[in-house]
N, C-alpha and C. Protein backbone atom coordinates (compact mmCIF):
# COMPACT_ATOMS: atom_id res chain seq x y z
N UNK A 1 64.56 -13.96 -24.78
CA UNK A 1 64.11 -12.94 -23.91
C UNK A 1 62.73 -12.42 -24.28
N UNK A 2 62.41 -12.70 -25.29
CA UNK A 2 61.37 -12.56 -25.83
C UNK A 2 59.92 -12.20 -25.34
N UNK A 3 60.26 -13.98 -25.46
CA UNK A 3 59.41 -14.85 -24.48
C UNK A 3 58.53 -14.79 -23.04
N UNK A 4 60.01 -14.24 -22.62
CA UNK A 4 59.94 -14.03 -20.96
C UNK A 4 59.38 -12.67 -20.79
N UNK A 5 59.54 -11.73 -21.63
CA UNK A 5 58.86 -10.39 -21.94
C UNK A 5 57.47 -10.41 -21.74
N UNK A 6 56.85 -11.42 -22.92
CA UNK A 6 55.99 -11.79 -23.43
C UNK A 6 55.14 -12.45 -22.34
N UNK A 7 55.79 -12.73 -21.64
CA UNK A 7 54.92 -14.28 -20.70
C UNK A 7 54.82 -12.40 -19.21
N UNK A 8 55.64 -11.72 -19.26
CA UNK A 8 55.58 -11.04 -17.82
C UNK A 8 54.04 -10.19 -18.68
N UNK A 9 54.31 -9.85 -19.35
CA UNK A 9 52.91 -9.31 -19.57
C UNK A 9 51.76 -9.67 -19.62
N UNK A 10 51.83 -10.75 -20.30
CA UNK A 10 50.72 -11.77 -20.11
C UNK A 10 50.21 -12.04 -18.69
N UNK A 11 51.26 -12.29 -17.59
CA UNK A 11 50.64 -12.60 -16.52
C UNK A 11 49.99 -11.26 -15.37
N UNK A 12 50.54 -9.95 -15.85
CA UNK A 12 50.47 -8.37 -15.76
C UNK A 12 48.97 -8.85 -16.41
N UNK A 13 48.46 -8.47 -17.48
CA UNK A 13 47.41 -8.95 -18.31
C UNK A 13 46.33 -9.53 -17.01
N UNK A 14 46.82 -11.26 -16.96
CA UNK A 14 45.81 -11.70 -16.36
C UNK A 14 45.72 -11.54 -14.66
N UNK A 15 46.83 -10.70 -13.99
CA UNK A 15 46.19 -10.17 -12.89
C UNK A 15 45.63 -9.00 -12.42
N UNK A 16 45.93 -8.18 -14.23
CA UNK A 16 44.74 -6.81 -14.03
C UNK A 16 43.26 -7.31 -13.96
N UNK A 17 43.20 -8.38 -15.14
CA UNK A 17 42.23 -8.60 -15.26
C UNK A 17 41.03 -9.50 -14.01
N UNK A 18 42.15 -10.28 -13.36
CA UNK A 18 41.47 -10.72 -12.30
C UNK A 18 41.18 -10.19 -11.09
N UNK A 19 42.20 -8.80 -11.14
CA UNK A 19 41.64 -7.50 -9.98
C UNK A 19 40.41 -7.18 -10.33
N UNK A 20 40.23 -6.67 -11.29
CA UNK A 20 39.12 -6.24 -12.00
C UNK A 20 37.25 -7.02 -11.64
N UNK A 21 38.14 -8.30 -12.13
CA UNK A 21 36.62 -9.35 -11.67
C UNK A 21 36.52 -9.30 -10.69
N UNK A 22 37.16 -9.27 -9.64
CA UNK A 22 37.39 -9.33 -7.70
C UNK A 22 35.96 -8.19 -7.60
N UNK A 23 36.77 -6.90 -8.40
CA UNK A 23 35.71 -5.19 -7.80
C UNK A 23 34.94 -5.90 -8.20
N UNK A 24 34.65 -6.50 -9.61
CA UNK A 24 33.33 -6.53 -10.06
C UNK A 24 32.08 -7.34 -9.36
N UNK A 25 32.65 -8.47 -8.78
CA UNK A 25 32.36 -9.85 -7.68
C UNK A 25 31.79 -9.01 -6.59
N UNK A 26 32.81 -8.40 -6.05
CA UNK A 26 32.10 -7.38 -5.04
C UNK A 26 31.12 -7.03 -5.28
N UNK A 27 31.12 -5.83 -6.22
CA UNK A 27 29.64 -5.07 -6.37
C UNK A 27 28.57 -5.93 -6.62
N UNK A 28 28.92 -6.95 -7.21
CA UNK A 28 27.52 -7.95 -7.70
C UNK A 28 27.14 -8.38 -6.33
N UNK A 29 27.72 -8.94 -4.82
CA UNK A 29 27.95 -8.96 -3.77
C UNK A 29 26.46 -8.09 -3.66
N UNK A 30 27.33 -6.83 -3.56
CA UNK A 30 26.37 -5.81 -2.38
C UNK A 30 25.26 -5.19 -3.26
N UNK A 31 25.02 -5.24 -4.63
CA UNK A 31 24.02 -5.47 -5.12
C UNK A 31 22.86 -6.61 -4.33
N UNK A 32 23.36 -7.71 -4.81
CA UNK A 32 22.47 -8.79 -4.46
C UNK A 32 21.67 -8.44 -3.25
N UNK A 33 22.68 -8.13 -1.88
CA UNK A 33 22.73 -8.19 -0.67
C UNK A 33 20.94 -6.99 -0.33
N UNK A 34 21.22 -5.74 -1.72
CA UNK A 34 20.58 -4.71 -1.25
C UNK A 34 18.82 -5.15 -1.91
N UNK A 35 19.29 -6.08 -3.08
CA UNK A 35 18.42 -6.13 -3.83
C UNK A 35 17.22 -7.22 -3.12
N UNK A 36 17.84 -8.42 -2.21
CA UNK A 36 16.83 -9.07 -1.14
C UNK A 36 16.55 -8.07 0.10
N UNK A 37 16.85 -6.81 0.37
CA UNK A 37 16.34 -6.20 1.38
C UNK A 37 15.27 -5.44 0.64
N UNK A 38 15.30 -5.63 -0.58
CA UNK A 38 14.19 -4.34 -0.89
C UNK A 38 12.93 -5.22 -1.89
N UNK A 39 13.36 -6.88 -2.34
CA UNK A 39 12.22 -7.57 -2.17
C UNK A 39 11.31 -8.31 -0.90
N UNK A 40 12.35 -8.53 0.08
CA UNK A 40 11.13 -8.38 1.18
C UNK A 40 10.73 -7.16 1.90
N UNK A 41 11.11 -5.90 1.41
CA UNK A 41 10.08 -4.55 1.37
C UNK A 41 9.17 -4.72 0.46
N UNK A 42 9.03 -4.90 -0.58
CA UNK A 42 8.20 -5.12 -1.61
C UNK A 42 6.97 -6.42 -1.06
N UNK A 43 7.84 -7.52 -0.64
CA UNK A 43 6.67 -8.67 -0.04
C UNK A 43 5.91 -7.59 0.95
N UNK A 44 6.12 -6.97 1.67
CA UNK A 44 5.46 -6.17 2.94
C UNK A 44 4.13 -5.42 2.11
N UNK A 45 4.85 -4.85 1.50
CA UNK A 45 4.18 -3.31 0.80
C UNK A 45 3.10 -4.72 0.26
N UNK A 46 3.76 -5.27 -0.65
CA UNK A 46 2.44 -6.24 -1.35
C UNK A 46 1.43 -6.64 -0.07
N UNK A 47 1.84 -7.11 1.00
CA UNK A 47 0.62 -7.49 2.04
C UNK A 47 0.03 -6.53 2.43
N UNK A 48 0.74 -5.51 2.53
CA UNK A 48 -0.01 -4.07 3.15
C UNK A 48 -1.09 -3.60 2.19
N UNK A 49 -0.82 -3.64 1.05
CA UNK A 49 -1.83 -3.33 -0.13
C UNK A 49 -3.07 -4.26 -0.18
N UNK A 50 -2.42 -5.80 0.02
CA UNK A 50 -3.53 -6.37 -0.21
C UNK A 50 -4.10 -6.61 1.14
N UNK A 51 -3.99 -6.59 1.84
CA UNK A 51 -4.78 -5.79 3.17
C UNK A 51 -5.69 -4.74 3.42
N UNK A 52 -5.20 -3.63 2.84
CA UNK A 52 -5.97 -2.54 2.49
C UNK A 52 -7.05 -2.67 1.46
N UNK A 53 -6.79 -2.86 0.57
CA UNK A 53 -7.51 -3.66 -0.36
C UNK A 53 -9.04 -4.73 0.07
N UNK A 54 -8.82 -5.42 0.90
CA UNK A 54 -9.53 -6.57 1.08
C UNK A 54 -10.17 -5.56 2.44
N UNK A 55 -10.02 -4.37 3.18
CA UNK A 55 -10.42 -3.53 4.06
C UNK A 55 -11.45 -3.03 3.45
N UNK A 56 -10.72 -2.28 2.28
CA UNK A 56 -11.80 -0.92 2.31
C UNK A 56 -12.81 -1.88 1.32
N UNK A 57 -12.50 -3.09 0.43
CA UNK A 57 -13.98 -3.81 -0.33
C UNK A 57 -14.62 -4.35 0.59
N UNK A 58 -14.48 -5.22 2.39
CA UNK A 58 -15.09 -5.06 3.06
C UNK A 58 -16.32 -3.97 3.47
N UNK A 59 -15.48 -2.99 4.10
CA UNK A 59 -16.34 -1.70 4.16
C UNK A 59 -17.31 -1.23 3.01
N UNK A 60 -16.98 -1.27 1.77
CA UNK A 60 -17.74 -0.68 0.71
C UNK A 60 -18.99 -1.92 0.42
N UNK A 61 -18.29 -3.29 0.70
CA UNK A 61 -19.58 -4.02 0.66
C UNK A 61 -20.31 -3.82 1.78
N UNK A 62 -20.30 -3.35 2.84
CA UNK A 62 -21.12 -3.61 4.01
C UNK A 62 -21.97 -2.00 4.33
N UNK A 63 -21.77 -1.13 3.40
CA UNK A 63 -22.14 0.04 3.58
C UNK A 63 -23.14 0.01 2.05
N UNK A 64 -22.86 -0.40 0.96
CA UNK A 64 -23.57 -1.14 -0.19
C UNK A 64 -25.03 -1.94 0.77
N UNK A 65 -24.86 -2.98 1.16
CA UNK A 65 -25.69 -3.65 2.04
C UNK A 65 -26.63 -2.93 2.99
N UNK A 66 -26.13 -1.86 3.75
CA UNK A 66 -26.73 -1.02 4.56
C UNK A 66 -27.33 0.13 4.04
N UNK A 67 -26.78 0.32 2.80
CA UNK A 67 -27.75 1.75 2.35
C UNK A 67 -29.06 1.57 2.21
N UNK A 68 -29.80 1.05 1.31
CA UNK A 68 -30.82 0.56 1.85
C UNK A 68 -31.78 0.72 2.95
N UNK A 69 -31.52 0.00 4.10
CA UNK A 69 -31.19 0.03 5.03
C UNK A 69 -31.38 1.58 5.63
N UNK A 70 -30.66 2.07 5.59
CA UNK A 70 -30.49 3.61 5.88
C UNK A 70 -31.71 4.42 5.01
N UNK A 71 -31.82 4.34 4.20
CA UNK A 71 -32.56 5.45 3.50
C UNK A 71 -33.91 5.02 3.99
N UNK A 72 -34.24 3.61 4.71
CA UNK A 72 -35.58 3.37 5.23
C UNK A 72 -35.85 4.44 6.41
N UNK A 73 -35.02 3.92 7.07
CA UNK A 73 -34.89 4.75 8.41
C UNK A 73 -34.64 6.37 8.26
N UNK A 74 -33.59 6.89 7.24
CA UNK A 74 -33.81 8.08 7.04
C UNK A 74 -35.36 9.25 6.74
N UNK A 75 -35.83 8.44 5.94
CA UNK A 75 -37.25 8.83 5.41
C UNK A 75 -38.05 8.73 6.70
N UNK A 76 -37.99 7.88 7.37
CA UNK A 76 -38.69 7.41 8.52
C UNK A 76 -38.35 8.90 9.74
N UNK A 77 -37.21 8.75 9.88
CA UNK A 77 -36.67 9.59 10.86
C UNK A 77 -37.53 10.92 10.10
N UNK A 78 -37.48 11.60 9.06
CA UNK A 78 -38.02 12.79 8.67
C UNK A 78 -39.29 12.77 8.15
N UNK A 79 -39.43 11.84 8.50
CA UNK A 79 -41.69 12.04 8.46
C UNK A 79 -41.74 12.15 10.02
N UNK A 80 -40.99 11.47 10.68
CA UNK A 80 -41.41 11.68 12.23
C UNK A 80 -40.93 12.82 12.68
N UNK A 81 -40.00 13.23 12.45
CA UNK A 81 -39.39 15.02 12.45
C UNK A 81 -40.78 15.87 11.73
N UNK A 82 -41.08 15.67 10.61
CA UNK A 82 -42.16 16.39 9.99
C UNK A 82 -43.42 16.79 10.91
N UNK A 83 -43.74 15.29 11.91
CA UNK A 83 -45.06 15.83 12.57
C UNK A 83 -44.61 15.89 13.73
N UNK A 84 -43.76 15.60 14.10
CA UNK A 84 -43.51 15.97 15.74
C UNK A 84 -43.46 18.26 15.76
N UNK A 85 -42.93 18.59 14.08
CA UNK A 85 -42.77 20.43 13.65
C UNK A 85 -44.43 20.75 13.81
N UNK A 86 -44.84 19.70 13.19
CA UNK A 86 -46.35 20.06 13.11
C UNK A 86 -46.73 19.97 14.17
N UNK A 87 -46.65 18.87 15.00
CA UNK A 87 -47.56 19.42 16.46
C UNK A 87 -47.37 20.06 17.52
N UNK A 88 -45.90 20.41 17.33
CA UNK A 88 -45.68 21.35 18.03
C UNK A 88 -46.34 22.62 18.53
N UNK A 89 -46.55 23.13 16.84
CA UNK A 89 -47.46 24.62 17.21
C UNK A 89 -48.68 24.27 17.77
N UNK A 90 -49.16 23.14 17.73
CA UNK A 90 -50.67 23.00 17.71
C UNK A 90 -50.80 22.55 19.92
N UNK A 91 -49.77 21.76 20.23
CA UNK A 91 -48.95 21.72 21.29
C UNK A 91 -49.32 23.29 22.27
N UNK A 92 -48.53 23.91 21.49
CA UNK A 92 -48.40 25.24 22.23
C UNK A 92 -48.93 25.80 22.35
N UNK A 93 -50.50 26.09 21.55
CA UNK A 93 -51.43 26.69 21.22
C UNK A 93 -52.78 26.04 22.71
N UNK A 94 -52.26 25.01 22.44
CA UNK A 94 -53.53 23.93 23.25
C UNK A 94 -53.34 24.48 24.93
N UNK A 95 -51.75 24.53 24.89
CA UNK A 95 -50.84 25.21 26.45
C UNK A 95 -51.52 26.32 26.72
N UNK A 96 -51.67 26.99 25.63
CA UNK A 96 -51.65 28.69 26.28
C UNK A 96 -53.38 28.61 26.58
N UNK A 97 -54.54 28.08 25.81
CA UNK A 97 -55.53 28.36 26.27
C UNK A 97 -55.91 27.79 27.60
């Protein structure tokens, strides 16, 4: 009788234990399941970044390139502002006589 004691527990034993692996199977399951939804979020986010990325060094090179550029024309624009102030008065003066 022992035996048979011995053997019911044993098999008590190995179908706790194989309930057990079942939950565990599961969760590894819906792990996995969550863990490929949130590396192709991650692939996204990575393109979105390197998108942005490859945007704004666009822009910063092409505004790099244009400054230059700009500060010609700026200077330019305010010497011609400078005498267009200046002849103004001289303009108005010429009017009234």
């Amino acid at each position: 009788m022992d035996s048979k004691k011995q053997k019911n527990e044993n098999l008590k034993l190995v179908r706790y234990q194989l309930q057990r692996l079942q939950q565990q199977l599961n969760t590894t399951d819906r792990l996995v399941a969550v863990s490929s939804v949130q590396a192709q979020a991650m692939r996204k986010l990575g393109l979105l970044h390197a998108s942005l990325f490859m945007a704004v060094n666009q822009i910063t090179e092409q505004d790099i390139v244009q400054l230059p550029g700009r500060a010609e024309e700026d200077a330019i624009n305010d010497s011609d502002n400078e005498r267009r102030e200046q002849a103004a008065p001289l303009n108005a003066t010429e009017g009234q006589q």
